[in-house]
Every structure is written in structure tokens, then in C-alpha cells.
Protein backbone atom coordinates (compact mmCIF):
# COMPACT_ATOMS: atom_id res chain seq x y z
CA UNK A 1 101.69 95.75 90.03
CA UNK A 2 100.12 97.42 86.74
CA UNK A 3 102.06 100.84 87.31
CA UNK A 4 100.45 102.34 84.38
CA UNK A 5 96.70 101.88 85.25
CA UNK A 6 97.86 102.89 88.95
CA UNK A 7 98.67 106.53 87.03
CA UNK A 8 95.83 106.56 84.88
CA UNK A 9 93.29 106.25 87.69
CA UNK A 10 95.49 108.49 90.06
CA UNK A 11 94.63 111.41 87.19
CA UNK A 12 90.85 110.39 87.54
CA UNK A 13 90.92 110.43 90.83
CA UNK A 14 92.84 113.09 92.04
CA UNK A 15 94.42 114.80 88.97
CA UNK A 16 91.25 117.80 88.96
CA UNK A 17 91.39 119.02 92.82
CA UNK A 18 91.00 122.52 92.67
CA UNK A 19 89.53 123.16 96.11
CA UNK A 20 90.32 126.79 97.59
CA UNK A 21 90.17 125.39 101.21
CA UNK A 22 92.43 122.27 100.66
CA UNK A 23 90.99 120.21 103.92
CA UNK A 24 92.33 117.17 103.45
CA UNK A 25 93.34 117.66 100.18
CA UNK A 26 90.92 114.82 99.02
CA UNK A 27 88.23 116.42 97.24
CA UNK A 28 88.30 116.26 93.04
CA UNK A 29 86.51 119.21 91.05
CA UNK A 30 84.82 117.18 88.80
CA UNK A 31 83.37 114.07 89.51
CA UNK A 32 81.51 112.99 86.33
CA UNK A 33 84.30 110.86 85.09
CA UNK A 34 84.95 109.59 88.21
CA UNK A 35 81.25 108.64 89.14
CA UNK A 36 80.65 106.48 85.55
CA UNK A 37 83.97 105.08 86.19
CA UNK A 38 83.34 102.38 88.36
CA UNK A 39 81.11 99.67 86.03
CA UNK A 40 83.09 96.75 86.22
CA UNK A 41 85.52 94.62 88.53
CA UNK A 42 88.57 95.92 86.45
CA UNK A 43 87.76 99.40 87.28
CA UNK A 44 87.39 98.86 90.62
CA UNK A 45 91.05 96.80 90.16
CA UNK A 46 92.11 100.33 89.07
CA UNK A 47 90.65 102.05 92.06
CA UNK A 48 92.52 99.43 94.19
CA UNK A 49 95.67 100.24 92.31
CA UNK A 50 95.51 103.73 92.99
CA UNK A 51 95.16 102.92 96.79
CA UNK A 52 98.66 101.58 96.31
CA UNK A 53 100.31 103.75 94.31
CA UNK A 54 99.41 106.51 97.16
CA UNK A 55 101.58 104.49 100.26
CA UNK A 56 104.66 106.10 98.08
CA UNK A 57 103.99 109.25 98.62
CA UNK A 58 106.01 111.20 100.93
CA UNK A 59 107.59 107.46 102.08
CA UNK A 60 110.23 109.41 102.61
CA UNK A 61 109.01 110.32 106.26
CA UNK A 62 109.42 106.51 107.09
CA UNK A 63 112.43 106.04 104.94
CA UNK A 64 114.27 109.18 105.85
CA UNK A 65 112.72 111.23 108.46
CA UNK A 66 111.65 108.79 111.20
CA UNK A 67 115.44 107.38 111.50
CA UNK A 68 116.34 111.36 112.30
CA UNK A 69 113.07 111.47 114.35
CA UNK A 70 115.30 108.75 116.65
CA UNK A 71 118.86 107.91 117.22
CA UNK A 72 119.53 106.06 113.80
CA UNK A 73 120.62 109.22 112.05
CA UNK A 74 121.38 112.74 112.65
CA UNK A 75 121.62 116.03 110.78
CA UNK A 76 124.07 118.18 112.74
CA UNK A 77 123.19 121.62 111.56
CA UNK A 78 120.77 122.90 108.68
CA UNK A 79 120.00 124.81 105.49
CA UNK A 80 117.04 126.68 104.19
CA UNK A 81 116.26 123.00 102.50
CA UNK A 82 116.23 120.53 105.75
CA UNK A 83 115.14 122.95 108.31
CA UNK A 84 111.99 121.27 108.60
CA UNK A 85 113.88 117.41 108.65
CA UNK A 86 115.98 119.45 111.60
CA UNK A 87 113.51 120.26 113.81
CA UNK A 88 112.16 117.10 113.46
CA UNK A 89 115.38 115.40 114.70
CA UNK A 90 115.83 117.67 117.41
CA UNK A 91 112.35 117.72 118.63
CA UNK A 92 111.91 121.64 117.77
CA UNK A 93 109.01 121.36 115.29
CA UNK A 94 106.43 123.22 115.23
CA UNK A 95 102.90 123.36 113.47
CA UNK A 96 104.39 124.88 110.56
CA UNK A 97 106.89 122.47 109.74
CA UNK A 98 106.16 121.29 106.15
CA UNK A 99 107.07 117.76 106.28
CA UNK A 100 104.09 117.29 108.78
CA UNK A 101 101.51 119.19 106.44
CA UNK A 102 102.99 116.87 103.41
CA UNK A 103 102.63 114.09 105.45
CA UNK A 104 99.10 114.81 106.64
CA UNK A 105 97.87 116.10 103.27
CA UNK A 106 99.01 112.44 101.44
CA UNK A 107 98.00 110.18 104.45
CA UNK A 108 94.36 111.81 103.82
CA UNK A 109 94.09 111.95 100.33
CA UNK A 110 94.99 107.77 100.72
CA UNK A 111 92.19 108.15 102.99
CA UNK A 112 90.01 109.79 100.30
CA UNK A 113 90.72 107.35 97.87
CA UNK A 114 90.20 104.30 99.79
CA UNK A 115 86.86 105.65 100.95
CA UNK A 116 85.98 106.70 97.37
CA UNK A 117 86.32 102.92 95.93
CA UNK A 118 84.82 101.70 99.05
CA UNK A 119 82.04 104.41 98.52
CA UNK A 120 81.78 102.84 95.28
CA UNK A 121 81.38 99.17 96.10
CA UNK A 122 78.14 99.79 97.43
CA UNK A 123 75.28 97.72 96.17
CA UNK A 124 78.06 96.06 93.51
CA UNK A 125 78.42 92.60 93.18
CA UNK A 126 81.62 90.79 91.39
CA UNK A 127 83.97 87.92 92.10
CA UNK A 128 86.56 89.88 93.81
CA UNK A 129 84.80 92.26 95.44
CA UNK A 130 85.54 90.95 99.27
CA UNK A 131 88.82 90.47 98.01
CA UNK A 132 89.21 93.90 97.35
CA UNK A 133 87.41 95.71 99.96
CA UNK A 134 89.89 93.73 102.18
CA UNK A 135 92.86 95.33 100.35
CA UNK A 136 91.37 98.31 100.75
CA UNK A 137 90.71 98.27 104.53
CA UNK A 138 94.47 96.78 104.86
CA UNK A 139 95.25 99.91 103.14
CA UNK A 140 93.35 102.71 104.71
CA UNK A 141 94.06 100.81 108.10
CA UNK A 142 97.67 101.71 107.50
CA UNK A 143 97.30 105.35 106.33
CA UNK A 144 95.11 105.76 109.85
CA UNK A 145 97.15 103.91 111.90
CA UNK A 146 100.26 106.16 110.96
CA UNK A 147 98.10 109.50 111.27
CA UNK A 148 97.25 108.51 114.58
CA UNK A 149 100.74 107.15 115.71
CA UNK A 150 101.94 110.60 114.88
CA UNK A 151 99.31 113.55 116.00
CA UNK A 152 97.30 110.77 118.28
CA UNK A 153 93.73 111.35 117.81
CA UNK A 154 92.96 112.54 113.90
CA UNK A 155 89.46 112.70 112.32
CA UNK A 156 87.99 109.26 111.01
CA UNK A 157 86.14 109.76 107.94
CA UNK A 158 85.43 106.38 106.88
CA UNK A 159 83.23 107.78 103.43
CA UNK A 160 83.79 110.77 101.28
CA UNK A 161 82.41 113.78 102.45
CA UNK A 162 81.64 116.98 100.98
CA UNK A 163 84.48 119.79 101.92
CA UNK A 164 81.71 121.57 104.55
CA UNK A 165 80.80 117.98 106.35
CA UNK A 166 84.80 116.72 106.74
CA UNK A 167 85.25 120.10 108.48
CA UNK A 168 82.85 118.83 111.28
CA UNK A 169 84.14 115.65 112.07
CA UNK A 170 86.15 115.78 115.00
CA UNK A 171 89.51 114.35 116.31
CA UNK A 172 88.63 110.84 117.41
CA UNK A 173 89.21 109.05 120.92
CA UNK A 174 91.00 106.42 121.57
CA UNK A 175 88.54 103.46 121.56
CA UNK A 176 87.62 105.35 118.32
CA UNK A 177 90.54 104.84 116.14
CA UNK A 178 91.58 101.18 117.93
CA UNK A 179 87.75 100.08 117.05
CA UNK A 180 87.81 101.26 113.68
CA UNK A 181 91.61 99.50 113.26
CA UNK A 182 90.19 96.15 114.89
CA UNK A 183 87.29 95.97 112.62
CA UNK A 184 88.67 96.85 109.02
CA UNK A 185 91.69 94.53 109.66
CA UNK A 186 89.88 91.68 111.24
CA UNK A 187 87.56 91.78 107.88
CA UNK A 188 90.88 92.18 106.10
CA UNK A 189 92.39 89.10 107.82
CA UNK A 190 89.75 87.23 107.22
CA UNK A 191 88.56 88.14 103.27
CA UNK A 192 92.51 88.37 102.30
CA UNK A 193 94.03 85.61 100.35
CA UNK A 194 96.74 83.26 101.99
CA UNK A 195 99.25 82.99 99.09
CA UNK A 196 100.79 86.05 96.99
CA UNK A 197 99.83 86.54 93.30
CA UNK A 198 101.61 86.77 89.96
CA UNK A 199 100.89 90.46 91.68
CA UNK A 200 103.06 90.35 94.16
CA UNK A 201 102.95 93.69 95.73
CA UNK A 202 99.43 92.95 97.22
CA UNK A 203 98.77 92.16 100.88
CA UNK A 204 98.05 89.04 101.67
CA UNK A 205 96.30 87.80 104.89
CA UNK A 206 99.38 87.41 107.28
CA UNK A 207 99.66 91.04 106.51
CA UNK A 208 96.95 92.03 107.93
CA UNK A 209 97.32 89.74 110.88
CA UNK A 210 100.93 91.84 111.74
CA UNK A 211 99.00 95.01 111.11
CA UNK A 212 96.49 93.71 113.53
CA UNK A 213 98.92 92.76 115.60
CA UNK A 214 100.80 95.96 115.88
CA UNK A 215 97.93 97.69 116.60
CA UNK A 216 96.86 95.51 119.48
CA UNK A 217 100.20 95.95 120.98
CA UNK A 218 99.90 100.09 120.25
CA UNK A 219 97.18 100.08 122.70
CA UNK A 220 98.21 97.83 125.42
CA UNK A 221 95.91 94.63 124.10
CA UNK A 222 98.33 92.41 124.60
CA UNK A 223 96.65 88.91 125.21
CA UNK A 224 94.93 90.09 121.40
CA UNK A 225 97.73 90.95 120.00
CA UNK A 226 99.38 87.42 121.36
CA UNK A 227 96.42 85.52 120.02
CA UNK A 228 96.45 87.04 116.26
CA UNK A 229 100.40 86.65 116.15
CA UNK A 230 100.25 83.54 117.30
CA UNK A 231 97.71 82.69 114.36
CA UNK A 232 99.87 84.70 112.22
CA UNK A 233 102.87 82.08 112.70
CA UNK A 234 100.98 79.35 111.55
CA UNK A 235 101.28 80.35 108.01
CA UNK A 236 104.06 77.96 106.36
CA UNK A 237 104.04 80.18 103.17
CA UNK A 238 105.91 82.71 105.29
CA UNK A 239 109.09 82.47 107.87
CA UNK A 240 112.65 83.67 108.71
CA UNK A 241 115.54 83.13 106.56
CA UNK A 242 119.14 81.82 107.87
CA UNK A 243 119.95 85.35 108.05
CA UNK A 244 118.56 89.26 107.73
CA UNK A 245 121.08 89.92 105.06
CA UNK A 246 119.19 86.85 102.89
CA UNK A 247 115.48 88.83 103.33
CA UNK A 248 117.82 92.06 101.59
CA UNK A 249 119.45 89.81 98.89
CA UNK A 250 117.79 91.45 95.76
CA UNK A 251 117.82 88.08 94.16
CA UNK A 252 114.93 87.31 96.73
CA UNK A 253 113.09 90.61 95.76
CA UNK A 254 110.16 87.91 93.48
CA UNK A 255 109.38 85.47 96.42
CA UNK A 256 110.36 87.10 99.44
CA UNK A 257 109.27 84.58 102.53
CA UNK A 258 109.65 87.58 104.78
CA UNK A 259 108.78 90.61 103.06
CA UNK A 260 104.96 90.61 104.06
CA UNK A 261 103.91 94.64 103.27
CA UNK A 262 106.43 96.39 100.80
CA UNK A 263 106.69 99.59 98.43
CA UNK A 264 107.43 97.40 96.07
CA UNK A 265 109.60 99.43 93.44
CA UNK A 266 110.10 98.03 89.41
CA UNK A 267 113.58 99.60 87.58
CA UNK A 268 112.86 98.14 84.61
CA UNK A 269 109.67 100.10 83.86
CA UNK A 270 111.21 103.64 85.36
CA UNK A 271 109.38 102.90 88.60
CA UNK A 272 112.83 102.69 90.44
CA UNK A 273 114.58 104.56 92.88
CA UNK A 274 118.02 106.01 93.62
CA UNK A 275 119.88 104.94 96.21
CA UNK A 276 118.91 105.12 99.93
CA UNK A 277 121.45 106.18 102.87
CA UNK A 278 124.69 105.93 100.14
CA UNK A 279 127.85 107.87 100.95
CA UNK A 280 129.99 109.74 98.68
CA UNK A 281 133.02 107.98 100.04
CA UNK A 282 134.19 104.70 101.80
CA UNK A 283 136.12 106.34 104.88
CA UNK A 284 133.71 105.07 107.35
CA UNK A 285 134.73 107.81 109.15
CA UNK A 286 133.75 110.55 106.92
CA UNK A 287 129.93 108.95 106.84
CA UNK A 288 128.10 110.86 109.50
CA UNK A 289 124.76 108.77 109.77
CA UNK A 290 124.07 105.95 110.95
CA UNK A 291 125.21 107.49 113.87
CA UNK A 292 127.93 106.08 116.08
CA UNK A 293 125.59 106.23 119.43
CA UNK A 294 123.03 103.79 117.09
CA UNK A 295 126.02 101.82 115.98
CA UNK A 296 126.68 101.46 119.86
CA UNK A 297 123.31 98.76 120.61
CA UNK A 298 125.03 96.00 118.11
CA UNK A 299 128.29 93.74 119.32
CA UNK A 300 129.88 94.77 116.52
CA UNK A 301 132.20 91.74 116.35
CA UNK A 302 129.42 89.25 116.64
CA UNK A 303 126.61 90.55 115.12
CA UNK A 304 126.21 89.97 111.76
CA UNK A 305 123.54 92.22 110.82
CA UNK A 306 126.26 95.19 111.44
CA UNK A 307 127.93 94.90 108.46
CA UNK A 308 124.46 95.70 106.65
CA UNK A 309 124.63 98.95 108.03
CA UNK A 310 127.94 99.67 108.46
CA UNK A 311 129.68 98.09 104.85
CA UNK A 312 129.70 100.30 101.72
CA UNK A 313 129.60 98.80 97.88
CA UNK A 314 131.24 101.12 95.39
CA UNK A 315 128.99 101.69 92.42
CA UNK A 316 130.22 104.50 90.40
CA UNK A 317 132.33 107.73 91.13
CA UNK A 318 131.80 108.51 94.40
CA UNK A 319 128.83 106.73 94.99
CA UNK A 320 129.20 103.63 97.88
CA UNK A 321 125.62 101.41 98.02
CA UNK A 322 125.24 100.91 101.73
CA UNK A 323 125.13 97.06 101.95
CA UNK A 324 121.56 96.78 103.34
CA UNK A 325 120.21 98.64 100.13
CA UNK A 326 122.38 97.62 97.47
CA UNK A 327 121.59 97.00 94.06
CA UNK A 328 122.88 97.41 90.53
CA UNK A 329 121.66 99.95 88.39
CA UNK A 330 119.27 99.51 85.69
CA UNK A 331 120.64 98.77 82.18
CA UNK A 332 118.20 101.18 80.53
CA UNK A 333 117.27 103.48 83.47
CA UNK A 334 120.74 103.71 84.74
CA UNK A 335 120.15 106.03 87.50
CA UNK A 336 117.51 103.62 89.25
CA UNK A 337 117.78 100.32 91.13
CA UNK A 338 114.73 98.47 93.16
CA UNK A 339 114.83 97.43 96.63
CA UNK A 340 111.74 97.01 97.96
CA UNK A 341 111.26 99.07 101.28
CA UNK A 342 109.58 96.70 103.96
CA UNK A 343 107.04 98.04 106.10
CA UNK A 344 106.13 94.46 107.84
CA UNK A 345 108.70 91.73 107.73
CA UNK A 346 107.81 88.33 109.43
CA UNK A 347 110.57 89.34 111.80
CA UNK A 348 108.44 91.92 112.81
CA UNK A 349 105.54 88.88 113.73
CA UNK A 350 108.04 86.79 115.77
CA UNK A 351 109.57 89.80 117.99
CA UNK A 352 106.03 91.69 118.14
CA UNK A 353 104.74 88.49 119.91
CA UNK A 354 107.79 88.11 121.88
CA UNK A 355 106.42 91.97 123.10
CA UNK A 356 103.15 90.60 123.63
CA UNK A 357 104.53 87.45 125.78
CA UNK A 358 106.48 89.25 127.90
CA UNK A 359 104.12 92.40 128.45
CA UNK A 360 101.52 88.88 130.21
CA UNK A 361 105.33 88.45 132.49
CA UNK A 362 105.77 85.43 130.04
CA UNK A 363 109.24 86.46 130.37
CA UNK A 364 110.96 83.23 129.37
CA UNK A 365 108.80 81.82 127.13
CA UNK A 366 109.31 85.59 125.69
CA UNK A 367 113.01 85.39 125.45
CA UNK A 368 112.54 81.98 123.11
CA UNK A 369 110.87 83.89 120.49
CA UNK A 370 113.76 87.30 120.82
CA UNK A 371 116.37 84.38 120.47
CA UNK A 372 115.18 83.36 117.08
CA UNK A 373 116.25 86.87 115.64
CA UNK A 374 119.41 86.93 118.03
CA UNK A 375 120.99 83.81 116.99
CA UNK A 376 120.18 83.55 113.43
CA UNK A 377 122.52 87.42 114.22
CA UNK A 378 125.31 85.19 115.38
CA UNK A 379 124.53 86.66 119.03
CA UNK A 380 124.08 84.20 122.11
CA UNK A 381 120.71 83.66 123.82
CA UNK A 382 119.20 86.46 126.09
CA UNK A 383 117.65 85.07 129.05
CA UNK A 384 115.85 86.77 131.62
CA UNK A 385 113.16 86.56 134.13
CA UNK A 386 112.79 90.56 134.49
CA UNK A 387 110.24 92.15 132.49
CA UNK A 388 112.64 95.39 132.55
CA UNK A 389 115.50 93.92 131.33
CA UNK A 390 113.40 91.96 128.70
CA UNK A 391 111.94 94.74 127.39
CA UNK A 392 114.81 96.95 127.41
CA UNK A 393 116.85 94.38 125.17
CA UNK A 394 113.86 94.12 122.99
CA UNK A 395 114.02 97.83 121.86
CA UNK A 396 117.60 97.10 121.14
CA UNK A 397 117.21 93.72 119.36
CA UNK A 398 114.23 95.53 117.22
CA UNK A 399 116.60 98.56 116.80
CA UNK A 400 119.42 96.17 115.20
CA UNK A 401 117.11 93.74 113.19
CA UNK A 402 115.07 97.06 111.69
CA UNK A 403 117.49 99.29 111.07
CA UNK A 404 116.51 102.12 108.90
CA UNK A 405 113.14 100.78 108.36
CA UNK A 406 110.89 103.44 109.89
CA UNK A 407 110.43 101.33 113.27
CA UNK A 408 112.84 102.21 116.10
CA UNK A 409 110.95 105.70 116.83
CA UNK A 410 107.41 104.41 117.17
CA UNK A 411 109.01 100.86 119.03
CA UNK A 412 110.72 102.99 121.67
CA UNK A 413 107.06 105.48 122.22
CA UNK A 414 105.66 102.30 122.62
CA UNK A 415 107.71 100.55 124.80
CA UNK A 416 107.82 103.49 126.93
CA UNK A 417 111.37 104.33 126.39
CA UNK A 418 111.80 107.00 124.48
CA UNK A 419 112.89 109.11 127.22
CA UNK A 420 115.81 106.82 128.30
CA UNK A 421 117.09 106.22 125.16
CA UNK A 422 116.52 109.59 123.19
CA UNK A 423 116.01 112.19 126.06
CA UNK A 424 112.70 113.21 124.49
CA UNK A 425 109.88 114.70 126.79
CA UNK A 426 106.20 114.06 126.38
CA UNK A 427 105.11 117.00 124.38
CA UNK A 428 106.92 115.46 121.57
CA UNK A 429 105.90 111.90 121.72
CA UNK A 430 103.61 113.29 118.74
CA UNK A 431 103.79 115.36 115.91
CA UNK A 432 102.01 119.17 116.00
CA UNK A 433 98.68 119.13 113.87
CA UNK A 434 99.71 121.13 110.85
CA UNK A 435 98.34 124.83 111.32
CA UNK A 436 96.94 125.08 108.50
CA UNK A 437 94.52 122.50 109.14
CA UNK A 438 93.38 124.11 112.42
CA UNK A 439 92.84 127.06 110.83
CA UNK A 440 90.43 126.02 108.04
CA UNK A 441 88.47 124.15 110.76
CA UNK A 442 88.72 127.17 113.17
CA UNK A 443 86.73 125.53 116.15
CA UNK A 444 88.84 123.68 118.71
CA UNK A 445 86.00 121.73 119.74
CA UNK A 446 86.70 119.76 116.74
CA UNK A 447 90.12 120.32 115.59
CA UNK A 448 92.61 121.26 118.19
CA UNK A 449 96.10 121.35 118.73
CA UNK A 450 98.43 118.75 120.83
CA UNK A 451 99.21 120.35 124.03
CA UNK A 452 102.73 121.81 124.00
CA UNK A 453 102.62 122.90 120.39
């Protein structure tokens, strides 16, 4: 990915907002430059750039904050710094809490700009321009998808508005947001290319097929969700490797067969990152998170996807690489190394249809596809012929083969067991809309809060 025309267009496109009311924080202060920028199909390869570069901000939430959000990690008390990450771990947030405004503020202004080159597309005509718009609809698929996994229904503006119009669109229903989902990823499915390019960050169209997927299974449409999975499997350019530890090996990081949507990070042009989930010491002991209850779902002497989470690498001083992240540090940019963060994994495709098999009470032929994960783990076959107990192991299995990847919170809302496994009620099965946003709307006819909050 061309990091520096990513920045260059992120300054045209968002660099000038000045608004006073910051709704969405999407809408730029002058837009002269940015209305004669899009001529060509290289500027609007810019403007898909700068869709991209936006899925890293705040990523912390999925890197960090959803594994305190469930039983992965834990922070046992707080300072003025990490109240907010706290309450979110304990299920005491409220609508002030400023991870959730961060969160909402970026996921919209990735909104913004999706709709803005979108917007732009309009009565254009190049070579790439399906191609594109596909990326783009991948893209703002995933920013809505999220918003709507965490505050449920969320305004859907799906062009750019003026500040006075976005504050009359409403929180959408339902069949609103899983329409809108079903559409822009079935066209993104479809337009998408098969095979990865010398790019290699960009979706390609199995991506969207797991996106689709995911979302089918979010809303209980299983037999869909088994039929584009199923489609999605077909696709030789992608599979499992012998083991999870291989789909980590950095030497993979070029041609990952399993890495289908990443933040794809770069340490040799600064566009690193530092470590994630090191410890300042190798007394396993000492190292508070993951936590010991998570720790608990995995046979520790069998499985071998334990030792990803549970082995240290020293790197320097007193900082130990936990083995799932691990890298060496940059020879020029020595404080930055560059594993990818995975937000799909074809993983993800085989145990998501193994969901939607077993939610039809295809129970066995359900267990075949959770036994391709389990054994290439060194564990023996599950079988079953309860639905329960098949779904119940599923949550776990997902929980071990997605460690610290921003899935176990939303797997066990959607499975329905969040309240067995983390004690949570229903209020906080979503997030609080961010106050601030209610207040700028003032009518709660269109913008209201979540009940509870």
C-alpha cells in the first residue's frame, strides 16, 4: 500500500474540518480542493487509499479494548489514564466514556470518506472504477457493521450530507442496516478481484464473502450465511495452514493464504508498530493478562496454539515479544516491527460455516468443519449430536483459535452466551451512544440513547 499518497489525500480530505458542532466529525471546511480533486482514476486510487488508511484509527478498540471488553484480559484497578478502558471491562461505562466517542467519531469519518469517493464516482467512467467502488463498499461495510455491532442501530448515511441534513437521519432498524450490509457486500463480492495484487493489503473477493458471511450469521440468516461460506471455500488461492502458529510466522506476512482482511503494517517505511500484549518480564506469573480464567478453555498440554499466547521471546531489556506477535525490530526504525493484525482469517470462513451448519441442527456435519481447526491444534475430534453442546464448544474453539484478535466478545453476543461465560446482563450487550452525539441532535425521535444507559 502507497502509505504516502494514503497521507496526502487524508490532509485533503480531512486535514481542514473546522466544524463547531463536530456531528460525525466528517465534514471538511473547504471543499474546493477536494471537489477538483477527483479527475482521474489515480485520484480516485488516492481516495481509495485514504479509505484504508482510516481502518487504523483507534484499532486499538479491537486490538486492545475488546479482549478487556471479554474474558481475554483484565485491568484490575485504574488510573486517571485507563478509566475509560476500565469501565469498559467491567461493564460500568457510561455515555461519557471517551473510548466510545473516539471510536464513534473515526468509524464515521471512514464513513464520510467512503461516501465522499463514492459521491464522487458518479457519472465517472474508468477501468477500475467497479473495482474500486467494491473496495469501497467492503470498506464502509466494515466501519457500519462495527458501529452497529456496538450501539445496535446507528444512522446510515450512505452520501455526504451537509452538517444540518446528517442531524436528521435517524438510528436505523434492523432490516435497515442488514439490507444495506447485504447489498454493498454482495456488489463487493461480486466486482472484487479473486487473486491479491503486488498491493497486497487490498480486499479481495473471499473477503467480502466472510464479511458477508459474518453478517448473515449476526442476524440469524443462517442458510445465507451457509450458502456464501460455502462459496467462499471454493477459492483454492486461499486455505488453512498445518498450523495457526504458521498464519503468525512473519516470514508469511507477503503471501499469507489465510490472512484475508489485515491492517497491514510496513517497518521499513516508519509505518510500524510497537509491540502488542509484551511483558516486561518472563515470570509467567508476574504477566497479569491473558488472564488465567481465558487460559482455562485450552488443554494446555495438547493444544498447540497455547504456547502462542502463553510463550514470551526476549527482545531487549525487559521487553518479552509474546509469541503470537513476535517480530524483530526494524534495522533503521528500531522501535517498530510489523505484524499484520487480522481482522478475517480463512479460519474464520471454515468455523463461521461450521456456526451456520449447526444453527440448521446439521450438528455432525457441523462438527467436521470445527475439527479442521481442532486437530490441525493437536486436539482430538469433537463430536456431538446436541446443538448446545456444539455451540458451546464452538465459542471455546473460536476463543482459542482467535485469541486476541478482537473476536471472542462479539462471538459470545452472538452465540448467545455472553451471560454464561462473562456474567454480563443485557443492558451491556452494547455500547452507550456517546452523549455528546445525543446532544447535538437533541431530538430522541432520531437519536436516542440504548436503554439502560
Amino acid at each position: 500500500m502507497k502509505i504516502k499518497s494514503i497521507l496526502v489525500l487524508a490532509c485533503v480530505s480531512i486535514g481542514l474540518i473546522s466544524c463547531t458542532e463536530e456531528f460525525f466529525e466528517q465534514y471538511p471546511s473547504n471543499s474546493v480542493t477536494e471537489g477538483n480533486f477527483y479527475q482521474t482514476e489515480d485520484d480516485f486510487n488516492q481516495g481509495v487509499y485514504a479509505c484504508y488508511a482510516k481502518l487504523k484509527t483507534e484499532s486499538g478498540f479491537h486490538i486492545t479494548e475488546l479482549a478487556h471488553r471479554s474474558d481475554e484480559c483484565i485491568l484490575k484497578s485504574m488510573a486517571v489514564s485507563t478509566q475509560d478502558r476500565y469501565d469498559i471491562g467491567h461493564y460500568s461505562e457510561n455515555s461519557s466514556n471517551g473510548i466510545m466517542k473516539k471510536i464513534w467519531n473515526a468509524w464515521y469519518n471512514g464513513v464520510y470518506r467512503c461516501n465522499d469517493v463514492l459521491d464522487h464516482m458518479e457519472g465517472k467512467d474508468f477501468p477500475k472504477l467497479t473495482e474500486y467502488k467494491a473496495e469501497v463498499l467492503f470498506i464502509r461495510s466494515w466501519f457500519f457493521f462495527n458501529l452497529y455491532r456496538c450501539f445496535g442501530g446507528v444512522p446510515l448515511p450512505t452520501k455526504v450530507e451537509t452538517p444540518a441534513d446528517s442531524k436528521m437521519i435517524p438510528r436505523c432498524t434492523d432490516n435497515d442496516m442488514y439490507n444495506r450490509l447485504v447489498e454493498d457486500l454482495t456488489f463487493a463480492a461480486q466486482n472484487l478481484p479473486a487473486t491479491r495484487s503486488t498491493e497486497i493489503a487490498r480486499v479481495t473477493k473471499i473477503a467480502a464473502q466472510a464479511l458477508l458471511g459474518k453478517v448473515h450469521l449476526t442476524f440469524g440468516k443462517h442458510a445465507a450465511a451457509e450458502e456464501i461460506l460455502e462459496e467462499a471455500m471454493k477459492d483454492t488461492n486461499y486455505g488453512l495452514y498445518p498450523t495457526t502458529a504458521d498464519a503468525f510466522n512473519i516470514a508469511n506476512k507477503r503471501n499469507n493464504k489465510e490472512f484475508l482482511f489485515v491492517l497491514f503494517y510496513n517497518k521499513t517505511n516508519d509505518n510500524g508498530h510497537g509491540f502488542w500484549y509484551s511483558a516486561s518480564t518472563s515470570v509467567k506469573e508476574d504477566i497479569q493478562n491473558p488472564t488465567k480464567e481465558f487460559k482455562a478453555i485450552y488443554d494446555q498440554s495438547k493444544d498447540n496454539r497455547f504456547t502462542l499466547i502463553d510463550d514470551y521471546v526476549k527482545k531487549s531489556g525487559s521487553v518479552y515479544a509474546m509469541k503470537k506477535w513476535n517480530d524483530d525490530y526494524d534495522a533503521t526504525y528500531v522501535d517498530q516491527v510489523e505484524n499484520d493484525y487480522p481482522h478475517l482469517r480463512y479460519a474464520d470462513v471454515v468455523l463461521m460455516y461450521a456456526e451456520a451448519l449447526a444453527q440448521q441442527e446439521k450438528v455432525a456435519d457441523a462438527c467436521t468443519y470445527l475439527n479442521m481447526t481442532r486437530t490441525r491444534a493437536g486436539l482430538d475430534e469433537f463430536k456431538t449430536t446436541s446443538k448446545e453442546e456444539f455451540i458451546k464448544e464452538l465459542a471455546a474453539e473460536r476463543g482459542r483459535e482467535f485469541a486476541l484478535e478482537g473476536q471472542r466478545w462479539f462471538d459470545l453476543v452472538r452465540l448467545g452466551l455472553a451471560d454464561d461465560v462473562l456474567g454480563v446482563d443485557q443492558v451491556h450487550l452494547v455500547f452507550p451512544i456517546p452523549n455528546d452525539q445525543i446532544e447535538i441532535v437533541n431530538d430522541k425521535n432520531i437519536l436516542w440513547q440504548n436503554p439502560g444507559f
